[in-house]
Protein backbone atom coordinates (compact mmCIF):
# COMPACT_ATOMS: atom_id res chain seq x y z
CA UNK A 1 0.00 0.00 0.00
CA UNK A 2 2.87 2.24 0.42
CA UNK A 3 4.13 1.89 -2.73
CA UNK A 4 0.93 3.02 -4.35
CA UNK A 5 1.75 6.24 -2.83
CA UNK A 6 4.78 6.63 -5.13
CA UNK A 7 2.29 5.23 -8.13
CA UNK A 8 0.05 7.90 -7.45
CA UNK A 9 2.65 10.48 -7.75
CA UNK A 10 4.11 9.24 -10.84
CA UNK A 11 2.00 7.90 -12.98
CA UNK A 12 0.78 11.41 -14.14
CA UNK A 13 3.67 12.71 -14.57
CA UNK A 14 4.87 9.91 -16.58
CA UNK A 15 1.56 9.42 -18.74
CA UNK A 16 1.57 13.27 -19.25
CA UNK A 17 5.28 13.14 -21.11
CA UNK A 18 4.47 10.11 -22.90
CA UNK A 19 1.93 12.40 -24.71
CA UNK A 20 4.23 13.74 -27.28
CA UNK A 21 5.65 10.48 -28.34
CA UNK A 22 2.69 8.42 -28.90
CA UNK A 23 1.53 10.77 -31.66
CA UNK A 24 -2.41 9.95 -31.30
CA UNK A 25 -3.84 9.82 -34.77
CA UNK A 26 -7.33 11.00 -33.48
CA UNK A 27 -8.27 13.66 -30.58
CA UNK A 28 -10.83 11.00 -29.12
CA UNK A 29 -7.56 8.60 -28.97
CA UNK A 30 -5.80 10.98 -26.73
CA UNK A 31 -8.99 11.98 -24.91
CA UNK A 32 -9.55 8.31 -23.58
CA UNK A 33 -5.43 7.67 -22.76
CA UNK A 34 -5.10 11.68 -20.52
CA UNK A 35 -8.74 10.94 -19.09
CA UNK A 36 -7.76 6.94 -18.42
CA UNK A 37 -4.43 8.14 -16.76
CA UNK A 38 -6.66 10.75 -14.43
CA UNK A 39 -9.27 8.03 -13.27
CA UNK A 40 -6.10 5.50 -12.46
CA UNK A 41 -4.57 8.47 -10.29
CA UNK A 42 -7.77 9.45 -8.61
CA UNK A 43 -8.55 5.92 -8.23
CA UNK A 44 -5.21 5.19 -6.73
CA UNK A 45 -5.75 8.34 -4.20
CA UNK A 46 -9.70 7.15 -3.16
CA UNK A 47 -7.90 3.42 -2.29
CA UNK A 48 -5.33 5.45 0.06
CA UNK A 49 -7.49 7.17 1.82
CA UNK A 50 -9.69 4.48 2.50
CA UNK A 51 -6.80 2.38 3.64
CA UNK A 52 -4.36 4.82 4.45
CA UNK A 53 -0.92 3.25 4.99
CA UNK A 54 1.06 4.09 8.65
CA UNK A 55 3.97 5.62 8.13
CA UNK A 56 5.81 6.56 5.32
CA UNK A 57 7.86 5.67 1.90
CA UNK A 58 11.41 6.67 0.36
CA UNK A 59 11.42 7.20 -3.05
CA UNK A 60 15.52 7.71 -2.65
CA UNK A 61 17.19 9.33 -0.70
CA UNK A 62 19.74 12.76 -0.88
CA UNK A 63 21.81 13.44 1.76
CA UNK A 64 21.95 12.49 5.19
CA UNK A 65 18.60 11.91 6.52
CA UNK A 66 17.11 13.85 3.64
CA UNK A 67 15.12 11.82 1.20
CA UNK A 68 12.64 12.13 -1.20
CA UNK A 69 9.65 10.28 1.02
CA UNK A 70 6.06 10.06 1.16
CA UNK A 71 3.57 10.40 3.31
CA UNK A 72 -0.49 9.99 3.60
CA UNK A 73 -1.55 11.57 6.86
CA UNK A 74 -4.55 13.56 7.93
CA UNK A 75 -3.75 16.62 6.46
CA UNK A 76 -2.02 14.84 3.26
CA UNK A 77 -5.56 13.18 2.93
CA UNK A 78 -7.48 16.59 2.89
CA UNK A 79 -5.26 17.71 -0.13
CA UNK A 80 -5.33 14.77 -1.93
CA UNK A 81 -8.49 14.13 -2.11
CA UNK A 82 -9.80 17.49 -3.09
CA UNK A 83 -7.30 17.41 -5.87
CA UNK A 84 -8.38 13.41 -6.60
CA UNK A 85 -11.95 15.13 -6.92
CA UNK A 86 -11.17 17.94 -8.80
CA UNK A 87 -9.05 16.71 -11.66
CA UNK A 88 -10.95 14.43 -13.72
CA UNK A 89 -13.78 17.08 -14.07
CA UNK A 90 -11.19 19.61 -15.04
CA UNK A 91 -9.44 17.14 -17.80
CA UNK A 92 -13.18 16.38 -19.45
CA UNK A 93 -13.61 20.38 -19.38
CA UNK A 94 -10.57 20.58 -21.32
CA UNK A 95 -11.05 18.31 -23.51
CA UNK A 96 -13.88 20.29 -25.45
CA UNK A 97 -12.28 24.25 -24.19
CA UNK A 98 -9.29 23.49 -25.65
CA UNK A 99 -10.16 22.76 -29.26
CA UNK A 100 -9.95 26.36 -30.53
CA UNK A 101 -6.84 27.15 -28.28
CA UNK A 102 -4.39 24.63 -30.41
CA UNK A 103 -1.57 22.88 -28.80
CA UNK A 104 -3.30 19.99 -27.81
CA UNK A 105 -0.51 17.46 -26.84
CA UNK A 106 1.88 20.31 -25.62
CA UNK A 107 -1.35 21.21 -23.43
CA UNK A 108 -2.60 17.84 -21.72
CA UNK A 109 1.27 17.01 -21.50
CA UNK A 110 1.91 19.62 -18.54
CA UNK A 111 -1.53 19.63 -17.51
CA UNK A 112 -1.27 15.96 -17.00
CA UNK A 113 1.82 15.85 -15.50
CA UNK A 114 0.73 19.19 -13.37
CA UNK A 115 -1.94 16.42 -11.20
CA UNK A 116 1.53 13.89 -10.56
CA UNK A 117 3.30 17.52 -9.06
CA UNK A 118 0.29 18.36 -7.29
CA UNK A 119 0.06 14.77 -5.74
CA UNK A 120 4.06 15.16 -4.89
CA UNK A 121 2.85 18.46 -2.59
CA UNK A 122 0.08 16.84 -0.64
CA UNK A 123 1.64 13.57 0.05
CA UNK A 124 5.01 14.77 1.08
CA UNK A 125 6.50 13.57 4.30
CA UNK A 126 9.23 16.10 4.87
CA UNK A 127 9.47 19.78 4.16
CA UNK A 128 12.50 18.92 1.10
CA UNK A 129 10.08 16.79 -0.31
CA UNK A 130 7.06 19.86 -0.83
CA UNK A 131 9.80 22.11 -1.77
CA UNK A 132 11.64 19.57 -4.69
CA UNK A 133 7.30 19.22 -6.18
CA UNK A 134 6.69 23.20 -4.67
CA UNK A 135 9.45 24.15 -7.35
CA UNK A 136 7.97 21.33 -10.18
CA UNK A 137 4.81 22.93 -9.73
CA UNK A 138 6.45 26.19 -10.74
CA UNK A 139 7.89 24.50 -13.91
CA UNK A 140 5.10 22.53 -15.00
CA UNK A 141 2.40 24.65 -15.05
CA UNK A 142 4.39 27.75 -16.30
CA UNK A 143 3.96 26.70 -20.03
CA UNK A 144 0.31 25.87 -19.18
CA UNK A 145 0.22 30.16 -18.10
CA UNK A 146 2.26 30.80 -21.64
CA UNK A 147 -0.14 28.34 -23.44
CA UNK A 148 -1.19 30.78 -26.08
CA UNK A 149 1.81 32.55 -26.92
CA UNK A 150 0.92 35.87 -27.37
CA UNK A 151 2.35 38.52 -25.48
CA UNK A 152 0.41 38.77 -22.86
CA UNK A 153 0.49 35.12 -22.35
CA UNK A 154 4.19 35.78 -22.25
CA UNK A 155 4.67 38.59 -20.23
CA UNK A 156 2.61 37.05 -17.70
CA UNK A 157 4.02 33.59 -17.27
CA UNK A 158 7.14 35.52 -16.82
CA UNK A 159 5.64 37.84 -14.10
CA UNK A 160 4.47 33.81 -12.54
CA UNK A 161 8.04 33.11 -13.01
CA UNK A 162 9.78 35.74 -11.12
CA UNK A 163 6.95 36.31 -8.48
CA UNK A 164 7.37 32.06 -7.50
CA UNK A 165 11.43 31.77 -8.04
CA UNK A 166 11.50 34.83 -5.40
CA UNK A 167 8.99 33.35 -3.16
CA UNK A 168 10.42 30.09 -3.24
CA UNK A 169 14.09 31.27 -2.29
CA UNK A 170 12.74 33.43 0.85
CA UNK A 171 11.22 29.85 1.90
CA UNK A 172 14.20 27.92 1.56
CA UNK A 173 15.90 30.62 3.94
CA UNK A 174 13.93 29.67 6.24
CA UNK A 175 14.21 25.85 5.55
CA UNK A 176 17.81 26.39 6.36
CA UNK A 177 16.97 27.81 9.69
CA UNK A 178 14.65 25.08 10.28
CA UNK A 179 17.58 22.85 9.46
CA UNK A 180 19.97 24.24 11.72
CA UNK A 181 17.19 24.39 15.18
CA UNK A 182 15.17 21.32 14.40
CA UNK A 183 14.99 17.71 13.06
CA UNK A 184 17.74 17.08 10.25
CA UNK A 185 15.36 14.84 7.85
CA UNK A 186 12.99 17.97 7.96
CA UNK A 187 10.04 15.53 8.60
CA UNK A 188 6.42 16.75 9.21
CA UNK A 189 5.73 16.08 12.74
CA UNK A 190 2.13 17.55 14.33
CA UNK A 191 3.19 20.28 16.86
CA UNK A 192 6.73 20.62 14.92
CA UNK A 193 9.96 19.71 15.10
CA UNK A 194 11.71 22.41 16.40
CA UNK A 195 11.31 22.47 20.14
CA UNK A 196 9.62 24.81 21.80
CA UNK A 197 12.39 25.72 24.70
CA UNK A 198 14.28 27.53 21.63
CA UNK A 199 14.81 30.93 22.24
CA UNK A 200 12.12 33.05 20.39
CA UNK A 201 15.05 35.32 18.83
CA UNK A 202 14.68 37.28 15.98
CA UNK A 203 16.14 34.73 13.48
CA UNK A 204 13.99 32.32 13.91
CA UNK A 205 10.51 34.22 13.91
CA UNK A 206 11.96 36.16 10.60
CA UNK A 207 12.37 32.62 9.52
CA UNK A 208 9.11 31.98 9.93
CA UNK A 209 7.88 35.15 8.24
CA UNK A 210 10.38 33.96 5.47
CA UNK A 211 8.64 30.67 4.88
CA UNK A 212 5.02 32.12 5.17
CA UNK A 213 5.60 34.74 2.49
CA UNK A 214 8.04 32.35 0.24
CA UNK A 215 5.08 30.15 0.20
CA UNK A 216 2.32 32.58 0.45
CA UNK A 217 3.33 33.88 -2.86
CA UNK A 218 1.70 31.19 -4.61
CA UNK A 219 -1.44 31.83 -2.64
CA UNK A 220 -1.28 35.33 -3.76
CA UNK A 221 -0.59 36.91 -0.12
CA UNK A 222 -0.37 40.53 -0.56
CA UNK A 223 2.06 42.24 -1.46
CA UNK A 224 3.02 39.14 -3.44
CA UNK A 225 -0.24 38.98 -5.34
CA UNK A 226 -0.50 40.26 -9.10
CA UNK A 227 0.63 37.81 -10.75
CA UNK A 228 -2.55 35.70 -9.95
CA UNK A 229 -4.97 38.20 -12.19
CA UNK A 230 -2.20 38.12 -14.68
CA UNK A 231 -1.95 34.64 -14.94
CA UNK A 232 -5.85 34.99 -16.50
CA UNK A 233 -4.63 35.00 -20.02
CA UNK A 234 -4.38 31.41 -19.84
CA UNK A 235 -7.15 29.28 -21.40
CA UNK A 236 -10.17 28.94 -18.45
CA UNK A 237 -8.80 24.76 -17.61
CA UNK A 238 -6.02 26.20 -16.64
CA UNK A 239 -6.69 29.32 -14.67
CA UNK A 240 -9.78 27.26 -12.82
CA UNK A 241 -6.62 24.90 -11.81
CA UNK A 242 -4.48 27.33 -10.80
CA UNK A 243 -7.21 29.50 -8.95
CA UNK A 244 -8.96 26.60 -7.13
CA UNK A 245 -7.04 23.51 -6.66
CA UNK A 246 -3.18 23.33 -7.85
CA UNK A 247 -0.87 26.08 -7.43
CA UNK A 248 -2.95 28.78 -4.90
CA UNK A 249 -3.96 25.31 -2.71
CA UNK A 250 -0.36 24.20 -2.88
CA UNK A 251 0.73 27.77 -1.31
CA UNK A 252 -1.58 27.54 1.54
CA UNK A 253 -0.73 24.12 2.21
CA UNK A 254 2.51 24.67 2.30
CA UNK A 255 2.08 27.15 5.35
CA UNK A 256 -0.27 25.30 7.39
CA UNK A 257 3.23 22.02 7.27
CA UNK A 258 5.38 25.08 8.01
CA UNK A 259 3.27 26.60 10.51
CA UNK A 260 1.69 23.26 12.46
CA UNK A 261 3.97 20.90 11.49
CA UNK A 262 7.99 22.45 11.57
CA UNK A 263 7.95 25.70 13.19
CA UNK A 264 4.99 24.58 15.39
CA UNK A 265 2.40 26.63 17.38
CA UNK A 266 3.81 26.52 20.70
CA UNK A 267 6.82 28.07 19.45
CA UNK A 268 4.80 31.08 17.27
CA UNK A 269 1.42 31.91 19.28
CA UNK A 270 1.65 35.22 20.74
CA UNK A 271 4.99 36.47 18.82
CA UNK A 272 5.00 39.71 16.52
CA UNK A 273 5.80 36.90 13.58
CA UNK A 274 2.27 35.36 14.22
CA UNK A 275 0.39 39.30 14.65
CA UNK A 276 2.41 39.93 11.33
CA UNK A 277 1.22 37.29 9.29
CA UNK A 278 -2.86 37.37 10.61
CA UNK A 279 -2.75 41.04 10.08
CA UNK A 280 -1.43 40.63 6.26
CA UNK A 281 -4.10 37.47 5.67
CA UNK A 282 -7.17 40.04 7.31
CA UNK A 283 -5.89 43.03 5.06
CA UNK A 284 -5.54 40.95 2.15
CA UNK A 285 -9.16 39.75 2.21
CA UNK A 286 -10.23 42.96 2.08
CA UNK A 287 -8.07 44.07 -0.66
CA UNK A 288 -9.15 40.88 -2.87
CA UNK A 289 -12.33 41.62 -2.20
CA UNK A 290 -12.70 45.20 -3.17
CA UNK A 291 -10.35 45.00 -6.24
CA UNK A 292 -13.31 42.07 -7.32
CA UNK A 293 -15.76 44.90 -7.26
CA UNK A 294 -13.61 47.34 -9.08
CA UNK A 295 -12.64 45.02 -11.92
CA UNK A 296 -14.97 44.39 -15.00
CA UNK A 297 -13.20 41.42 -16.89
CA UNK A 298 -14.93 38.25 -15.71
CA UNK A 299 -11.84 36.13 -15.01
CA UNK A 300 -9.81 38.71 -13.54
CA UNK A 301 -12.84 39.72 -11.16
CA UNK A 302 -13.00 35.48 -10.07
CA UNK A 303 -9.08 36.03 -9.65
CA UNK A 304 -9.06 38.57 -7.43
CA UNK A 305 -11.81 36.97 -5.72
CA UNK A 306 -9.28 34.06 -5.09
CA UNK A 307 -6.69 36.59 -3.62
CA UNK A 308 -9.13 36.94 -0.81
CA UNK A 309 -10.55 33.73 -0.30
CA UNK A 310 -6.95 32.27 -0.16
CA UNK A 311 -6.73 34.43 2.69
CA UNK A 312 -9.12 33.40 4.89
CA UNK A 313 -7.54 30.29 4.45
CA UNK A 314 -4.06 31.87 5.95
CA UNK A 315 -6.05 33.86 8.16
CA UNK A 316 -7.44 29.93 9.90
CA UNK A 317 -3.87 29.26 9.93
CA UNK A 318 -2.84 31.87 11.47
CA UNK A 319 -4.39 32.05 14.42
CA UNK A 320 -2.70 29.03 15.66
CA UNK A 321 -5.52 26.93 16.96
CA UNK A 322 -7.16 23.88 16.16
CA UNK A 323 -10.88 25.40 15.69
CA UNK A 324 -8.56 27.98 13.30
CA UNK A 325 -6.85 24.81 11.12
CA UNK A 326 -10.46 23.33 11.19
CA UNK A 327 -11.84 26.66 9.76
CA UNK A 328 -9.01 26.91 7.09
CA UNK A 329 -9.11 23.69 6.13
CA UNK A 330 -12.73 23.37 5.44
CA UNK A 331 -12.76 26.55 3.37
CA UNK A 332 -9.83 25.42 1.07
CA UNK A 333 -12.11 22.21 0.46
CA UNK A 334 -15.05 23.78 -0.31
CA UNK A 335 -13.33 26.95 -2.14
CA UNK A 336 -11.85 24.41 -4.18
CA UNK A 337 -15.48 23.21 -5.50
CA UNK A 338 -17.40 26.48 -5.20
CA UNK A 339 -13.92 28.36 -7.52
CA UNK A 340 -13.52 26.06 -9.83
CA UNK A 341 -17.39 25.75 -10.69
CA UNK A 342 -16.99 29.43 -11.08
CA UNK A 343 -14.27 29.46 -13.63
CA UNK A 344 -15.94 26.79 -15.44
CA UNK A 345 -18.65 28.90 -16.11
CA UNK A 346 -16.85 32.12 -16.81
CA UNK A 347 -14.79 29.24 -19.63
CA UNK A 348 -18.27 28.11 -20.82
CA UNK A 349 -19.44 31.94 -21.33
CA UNK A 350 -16.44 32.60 -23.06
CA UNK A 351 -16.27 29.66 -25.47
CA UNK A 352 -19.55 29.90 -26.39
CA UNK A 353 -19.88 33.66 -26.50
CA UNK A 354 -16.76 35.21 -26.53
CA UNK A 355 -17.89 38.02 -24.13
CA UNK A 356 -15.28 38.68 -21.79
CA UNK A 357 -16.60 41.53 -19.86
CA UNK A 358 -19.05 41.78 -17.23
CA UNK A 359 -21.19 44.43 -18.77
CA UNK A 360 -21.56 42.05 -21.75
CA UNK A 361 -23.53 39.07 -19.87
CA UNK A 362 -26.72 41.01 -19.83
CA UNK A 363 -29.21 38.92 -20.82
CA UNK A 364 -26.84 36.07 -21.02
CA UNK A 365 -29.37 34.02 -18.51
CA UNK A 366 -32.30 32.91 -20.95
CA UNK A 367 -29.61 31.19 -23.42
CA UNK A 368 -27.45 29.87 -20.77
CA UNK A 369 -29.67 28.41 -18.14
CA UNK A 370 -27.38 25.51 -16.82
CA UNK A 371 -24.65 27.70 -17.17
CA UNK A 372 -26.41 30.82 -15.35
CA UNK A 373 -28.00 28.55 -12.79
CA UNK A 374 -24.52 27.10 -11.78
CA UNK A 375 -22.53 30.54 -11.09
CA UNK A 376 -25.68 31.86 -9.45
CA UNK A 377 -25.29 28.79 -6.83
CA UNK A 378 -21.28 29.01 -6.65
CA UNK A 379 -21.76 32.78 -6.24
CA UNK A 380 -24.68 32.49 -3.45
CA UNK A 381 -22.29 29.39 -2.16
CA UNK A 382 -19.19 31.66 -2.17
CA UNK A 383 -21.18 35.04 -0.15
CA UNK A 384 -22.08 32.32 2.47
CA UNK A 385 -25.96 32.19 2.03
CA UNK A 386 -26.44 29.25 4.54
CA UNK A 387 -27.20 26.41 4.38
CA UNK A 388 -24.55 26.71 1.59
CA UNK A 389 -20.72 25.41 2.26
CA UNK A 390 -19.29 28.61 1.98
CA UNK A 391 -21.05 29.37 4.82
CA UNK A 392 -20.18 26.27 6.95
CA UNK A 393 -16.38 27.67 6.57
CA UNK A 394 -16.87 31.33 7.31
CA UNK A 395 -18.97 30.57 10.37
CA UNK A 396 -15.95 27.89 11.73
CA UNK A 397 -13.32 31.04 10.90
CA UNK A 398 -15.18 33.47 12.34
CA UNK A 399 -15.61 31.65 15.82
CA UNK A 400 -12.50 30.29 16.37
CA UNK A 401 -11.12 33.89 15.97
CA UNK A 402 -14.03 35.28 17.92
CA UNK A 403 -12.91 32.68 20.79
CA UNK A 404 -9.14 33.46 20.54
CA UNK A 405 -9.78 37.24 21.16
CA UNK A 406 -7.69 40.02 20.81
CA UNK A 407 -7.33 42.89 18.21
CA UNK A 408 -5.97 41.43 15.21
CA UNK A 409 -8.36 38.29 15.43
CA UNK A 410 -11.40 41.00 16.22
CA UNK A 411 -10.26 42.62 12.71
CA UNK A 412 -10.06 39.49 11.43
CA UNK A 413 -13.80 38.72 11.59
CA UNK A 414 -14.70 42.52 10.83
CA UNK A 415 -12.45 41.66 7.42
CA UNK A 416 -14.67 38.58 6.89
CA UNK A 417 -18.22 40.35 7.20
CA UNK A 418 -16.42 43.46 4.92
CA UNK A 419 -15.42 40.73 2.31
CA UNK A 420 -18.75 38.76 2.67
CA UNK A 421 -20.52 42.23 1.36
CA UNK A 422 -17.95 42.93 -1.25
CA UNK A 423 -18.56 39.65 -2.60
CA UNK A 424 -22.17 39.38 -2.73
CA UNK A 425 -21.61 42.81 -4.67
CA UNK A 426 -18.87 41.51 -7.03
CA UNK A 427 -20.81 37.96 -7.85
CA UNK A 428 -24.37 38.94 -7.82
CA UNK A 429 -24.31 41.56 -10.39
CA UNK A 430 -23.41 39.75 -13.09
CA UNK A 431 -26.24 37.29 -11.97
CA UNK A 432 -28.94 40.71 -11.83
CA UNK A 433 -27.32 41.69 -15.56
CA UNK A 434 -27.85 38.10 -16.78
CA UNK A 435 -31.57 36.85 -15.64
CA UNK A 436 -32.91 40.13 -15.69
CA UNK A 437 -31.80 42.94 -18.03
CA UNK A 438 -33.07 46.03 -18.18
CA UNK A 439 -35.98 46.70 -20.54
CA UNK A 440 -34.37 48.63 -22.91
CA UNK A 441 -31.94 45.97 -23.41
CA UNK A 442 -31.61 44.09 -26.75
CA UNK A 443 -31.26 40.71 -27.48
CA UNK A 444 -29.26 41.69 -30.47
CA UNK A 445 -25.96 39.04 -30.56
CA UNK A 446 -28.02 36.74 -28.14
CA UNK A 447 -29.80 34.57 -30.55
CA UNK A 448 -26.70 32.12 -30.81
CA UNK A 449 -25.87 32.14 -27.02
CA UNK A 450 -26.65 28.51 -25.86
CA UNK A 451 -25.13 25.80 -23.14
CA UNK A 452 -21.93 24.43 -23.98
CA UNK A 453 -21.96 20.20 -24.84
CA UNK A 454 -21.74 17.85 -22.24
CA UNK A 455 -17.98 17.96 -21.77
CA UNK A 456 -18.11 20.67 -19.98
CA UNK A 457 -22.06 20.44 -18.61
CA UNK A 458 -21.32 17.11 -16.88
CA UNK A 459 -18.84 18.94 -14.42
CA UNK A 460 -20.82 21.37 -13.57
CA UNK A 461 -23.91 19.20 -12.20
CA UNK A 462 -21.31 17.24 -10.53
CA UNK A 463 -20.00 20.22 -8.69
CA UNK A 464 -23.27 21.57 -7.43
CA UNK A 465 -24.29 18.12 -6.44
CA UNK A 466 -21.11 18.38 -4.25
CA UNK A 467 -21.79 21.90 -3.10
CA UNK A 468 -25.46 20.85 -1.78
CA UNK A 469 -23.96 17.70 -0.32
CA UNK A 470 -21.57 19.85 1.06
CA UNK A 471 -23.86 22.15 2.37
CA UNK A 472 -26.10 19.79 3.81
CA UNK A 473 -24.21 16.73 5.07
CA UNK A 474 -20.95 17.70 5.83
CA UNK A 475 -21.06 17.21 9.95
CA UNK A 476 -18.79 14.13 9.67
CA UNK A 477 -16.76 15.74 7.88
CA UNK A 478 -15.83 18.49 9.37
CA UNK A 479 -15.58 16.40 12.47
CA UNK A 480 -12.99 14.50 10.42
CA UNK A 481 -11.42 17.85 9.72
CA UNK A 482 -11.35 18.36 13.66
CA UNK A 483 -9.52 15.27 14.39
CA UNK A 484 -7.04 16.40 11.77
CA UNK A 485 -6.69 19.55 13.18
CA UNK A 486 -5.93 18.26 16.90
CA UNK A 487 -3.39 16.03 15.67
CA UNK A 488 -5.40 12.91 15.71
CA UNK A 489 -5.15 11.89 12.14
């Protein structure tokens, strides 16, 4: 059972290379080998959680007591399976989006291989294992951002570039601090490895601050958060990927191993490094919020909505409790679904359409009623209209900072109920504009406006079947998510 861990891992990113060899003579050929591949992987993943092997596995090893090793605990199992979920929805979506972008094999290559990377991250048993995939992840998906080749395309897969190469060698300062004060193999241990008795100096609460930023890059922690609206230009798949599941996930994962599992809460809760880092999560889901309401291009408005939900996230984190893990880790679950469902039907509007802005979706509602119907849930879903899951996480946030106390948690919770306004602004327009236009409004350009096939239909009942399941019977789960949090799993 351990070795399927290492299957898991590799088998996408081993089926996604063998793309360009095999030199499919028909696009239905290659659409039945990626979406095979997928189904194996997420198949793999659903067998591990349900028998989820103790302890872990070296792939090989480095140095020392560094090795490249694997891991499925608790939290591994949160990340996993989200991503086990999400993926083979996203390839079928991309199997139909894709056919007027071009560049199919050099396309499902990376994006194949992307879900092996993505694995790497979540199963990881020590931090040099998340940083080797952390850095793949940078690599793999970077010609997914450059896809098209323009120069936008360009310019921002290089902004991507330089944004995650700095962000990445800030957090491998600190994994050299967390080398010299803690456990030499660097492996994930609940509470952390360093001990607690070390001296709260300077150096290692910058450290800290080093690795939360490095990492918080890719989950577009401000100041470090542009190149998440820029990376828009790529083709929907791909920015519903990186937005919901892959690379923003794979940043706040990252600091909920550095913060619960290396540095440890006992040695952070109550220093300036922990005030620091709350108090940029609680501005920065403000600021993601009200740049959502300022901006009119549909994807970038859904990015910037990402900047602040991907806070909250850090903002659970960051307040160093259980109940605050619990609340972060339910909302990057369900943010995952309620996102990517989202950007699925911003790709829809645009493929069938080509309307871009939000002004332009007026009257969009009577031609596209599965797709309409869809973002109106995700959007309600996202707001936190109970009995919704968006809700469910917003509600565990808010009370585990309303029980910690304190200023910065206080502003915390004010910064949720701002955002929660923002983004019923930000999301419901378009909704208002779509099912009910004005009356002077035209239908002129409507009359061809219609559903998108079932490629990318299917996904989208799927997600809001798991958004009302979600939203209705998700009391064992987040339970489960407790146990995690405590250290029990």
């Amino acid at each position: 059972m351990k070795t399927l861990m290492c299957i898991a891992v590799l088998l996408p990113i081993l089926s996604g290379a063998l793309i360009p060899l095999l030199k499919f003579k028909k696009r239905i050929y290659r659409e039945i080998y990626v979406e095979t591949a997928v189904l194996l992987t997420s198949a793999m993943v659903l067998t591990l959680l349900l028998n989820r092997p103790d302890g872990s596995v070296r792939l090989f090893r480095l140095t020392g007591d560094l090795g490249i090793t694997f891991r499925m605990d608790g939290l591994a199992g949160v990340f996993s399976g989200l991503v086990a979920f999400l993926w083979p929805l996203s390839s079928l979506y991309a199997f139909e989006y894709i056919k007027h972008e071009g560049g199919d094999d050099r396309f499902f290559t990376f994006y194949t291989m992307t879900y092996g990377v993505t694995l790497g991250i979540a199963q990881s048993a020590n931090l040099i294992t998340l940083y080797l995939f952390y850095e793949l992840l940078t690599l793999v998906t970077l010609p997914l951002v450059m896809h098209s080749g323009d120069k936008r395309s360009i310019r921002a897969g290089m902004k991507y570039l330089g944004y995650s190469i700095g962000g990445a060698a800030c957090a491998f300062l600190g994994i050299m601090v967390l080398y010299a004060y803690g456990d030499n193999s660097l492996a994930f241990t609940y509470g952390g490895f360093v001990s607690p008795d070390t001296p709260r100096h300077t150096l290692v609460l910058a450290a800290y601050l080093l690795t939360f930023f490095g990492f918080g890059v890719k989950a577009a922690v401000f100041p470090f958060h542009s190149w998440l609206p820029s990376a828009g230009v790529a083709p929907t798949p791909v920015t519903a990927l990186l937005h919901a599941v892959a690379v923003v996930k794979a940043g706040a994962f990252a600091v909920m191993r550095v913060t619960f599992y290396c540095f440890g809460t006992a040695l952070l809760y109550g220093t300036w490094a922990q005030y620091a880092a709350m108090a940029f999560a609680a501005f920065t889901i403000v600021f993601g919020s009200a740049m959502a309401l300022r901006e009119q291009h549909l994807k970038r408005r859904l990015a910037y909505s990402t900047v602040s939900n991907l806070s909250y996230i850090l903002f659970g984190v960051t307040l160093m409790t259980p109940a605050g893990l619990t609340g972060a880790l339910s909302h990057m679950l369900f943010h995952g679904v309620m996102k990517i469902t989202l950007f699925f039907c911003a790709g829809a509007i645009m493929y069938k359409t080509h309307r871009e802005f939000v002004p332009e979706l007026t009257g969009l509602g009577r031609y596209m009623p599965m797709t309409f119907t869809a973002f109106t849930a995700a959007s309600a879903a996202l707001v936190g209209v109970p009995p919704l899951p968006g809700f469910l996480s917003k509600w565990n946030l808010a009370t585990a900072a309303l029980a910690e106390g304190g200023l910065i948690p206080i502003l915390g919770v004010a910064a949720l109920l701002i955002s929660a306004i923002l983004t019923a602004a930000y999301l419901f327009t378009p909704v208002i504009n779509a099912f009910f236009p004005p009356a002077c409004q035209g239908e002129h350009g409507l009359e061809q406006a219609c559903d998108p096939n079932w490629y990318m239909k299917l996904p989208l009942i799927v997600l809001l079947a798991a958004m009302l399941l979600f939203g209705i019977g998700s009391k064992g789960l987040l339970e489960l998510l407790a146990r995690i949090s405590a250290g029990a799993l």
